[in-house]
Protein backbone atom coordinates (compact mmCIF):
# COMPACT_ATOMS: atom_id res chain seq x y z
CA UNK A 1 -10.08 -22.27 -2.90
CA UNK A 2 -12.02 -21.21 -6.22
CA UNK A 3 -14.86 -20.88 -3.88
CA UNK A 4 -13.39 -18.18 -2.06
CA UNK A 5 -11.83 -16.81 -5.88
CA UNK A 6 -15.48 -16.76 -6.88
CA UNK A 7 -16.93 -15.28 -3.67
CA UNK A 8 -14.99 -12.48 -4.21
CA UNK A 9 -14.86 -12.04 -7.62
CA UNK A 10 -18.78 -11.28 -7.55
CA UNK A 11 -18.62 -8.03 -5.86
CA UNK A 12 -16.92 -5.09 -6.40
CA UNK A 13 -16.41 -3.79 -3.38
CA UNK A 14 -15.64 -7.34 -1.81
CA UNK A 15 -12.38 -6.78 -4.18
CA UNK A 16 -11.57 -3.28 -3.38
CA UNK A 17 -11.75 -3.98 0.68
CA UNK A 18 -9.18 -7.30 0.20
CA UNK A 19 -7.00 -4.91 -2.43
CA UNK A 20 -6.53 -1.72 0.18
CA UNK A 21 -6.59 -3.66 3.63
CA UNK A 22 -2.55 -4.37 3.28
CA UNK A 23 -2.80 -1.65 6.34
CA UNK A 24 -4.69 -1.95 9.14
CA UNK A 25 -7.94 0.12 8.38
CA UNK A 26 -11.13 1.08 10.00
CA UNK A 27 -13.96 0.55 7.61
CA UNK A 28 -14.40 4.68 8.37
CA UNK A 29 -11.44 5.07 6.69
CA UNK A 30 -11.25 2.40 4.21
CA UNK A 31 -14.82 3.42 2.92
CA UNK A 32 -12.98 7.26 2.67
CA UNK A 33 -10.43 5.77 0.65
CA UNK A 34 -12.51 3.32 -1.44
CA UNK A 35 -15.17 6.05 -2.37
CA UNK A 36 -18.05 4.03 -1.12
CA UNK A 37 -20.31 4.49 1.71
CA UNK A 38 -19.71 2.88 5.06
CA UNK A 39 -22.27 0.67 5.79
CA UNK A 40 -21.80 -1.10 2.10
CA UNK A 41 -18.03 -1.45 3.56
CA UNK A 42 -18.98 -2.83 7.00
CA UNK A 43 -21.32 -5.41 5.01
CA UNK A 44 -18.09 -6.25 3.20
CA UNK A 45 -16.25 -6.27 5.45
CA UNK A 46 -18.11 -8.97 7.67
CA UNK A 47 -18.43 -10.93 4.67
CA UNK A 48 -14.92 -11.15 4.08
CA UNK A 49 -14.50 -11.79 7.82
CA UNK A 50 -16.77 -14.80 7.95
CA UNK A 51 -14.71 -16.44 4.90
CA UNK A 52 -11.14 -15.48 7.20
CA UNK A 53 -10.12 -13.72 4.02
CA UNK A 54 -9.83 -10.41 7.05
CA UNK A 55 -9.55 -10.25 10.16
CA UNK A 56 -10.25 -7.83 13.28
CA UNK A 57 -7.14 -6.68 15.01
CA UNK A 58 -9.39 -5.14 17.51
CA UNK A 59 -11.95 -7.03 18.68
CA UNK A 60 -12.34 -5.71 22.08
CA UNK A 61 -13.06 -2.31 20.66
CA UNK A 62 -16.95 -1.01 20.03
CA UNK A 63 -15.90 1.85 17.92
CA UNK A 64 -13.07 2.78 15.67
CA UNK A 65 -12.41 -1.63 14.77
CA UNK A 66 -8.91 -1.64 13.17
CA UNK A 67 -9.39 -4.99 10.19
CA UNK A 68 -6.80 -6.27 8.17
CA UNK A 69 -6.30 -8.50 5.09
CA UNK A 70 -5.50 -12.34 6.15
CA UNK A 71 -2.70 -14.53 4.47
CA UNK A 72 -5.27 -16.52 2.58
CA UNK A 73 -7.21 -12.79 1.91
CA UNK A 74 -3.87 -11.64 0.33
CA UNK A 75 -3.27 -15.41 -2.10
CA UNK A 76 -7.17 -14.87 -2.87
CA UNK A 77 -6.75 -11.66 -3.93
CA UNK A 78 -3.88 -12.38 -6.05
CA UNK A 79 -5.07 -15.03 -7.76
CA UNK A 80 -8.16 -12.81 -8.92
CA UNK A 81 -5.46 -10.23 -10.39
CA UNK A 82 -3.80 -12.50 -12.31
């Protein structure tokens, strides 16, 4: 697990996607509300994904991908606010 704790603890933005993904987002929309660019999102995003720390609750979709913050996303992400 302190893989995963360090993982994210080494990027900003790695942190702010698992913090504001309690909602389902797009990474449009979380990128709005994050004040970062999109693509720097997606990249996070898809990192985060490949760990299972979020997940796609749209996968059939080719636009407008809803993601949301996993279980082991949200005990990750707690542990790093401690």
């Amino acid at each position: 697990m302190y893989d995963l704790i360090s993982f994210v603890a080494r990027g900003k933005i790695r942190i702010k996607v698992l913090s504001n993904l309690n909602d389902p987002l797009t990474p449009t929309k979380l990128s709005e509300k994050i004040k970062t660019h999109r693509s720097t999102t997606s990249r996070a995003i898809l990192a985060l994904e490949e760990k299972s720390l979020v997940k796609c609750i749209t996968p059939d979709e080719n636009m407008g991908r809803f993601y949301q913050i996993t279980p082991l996303g949200k005990k990750i992400i707690k542990e790093i606010k401690k």
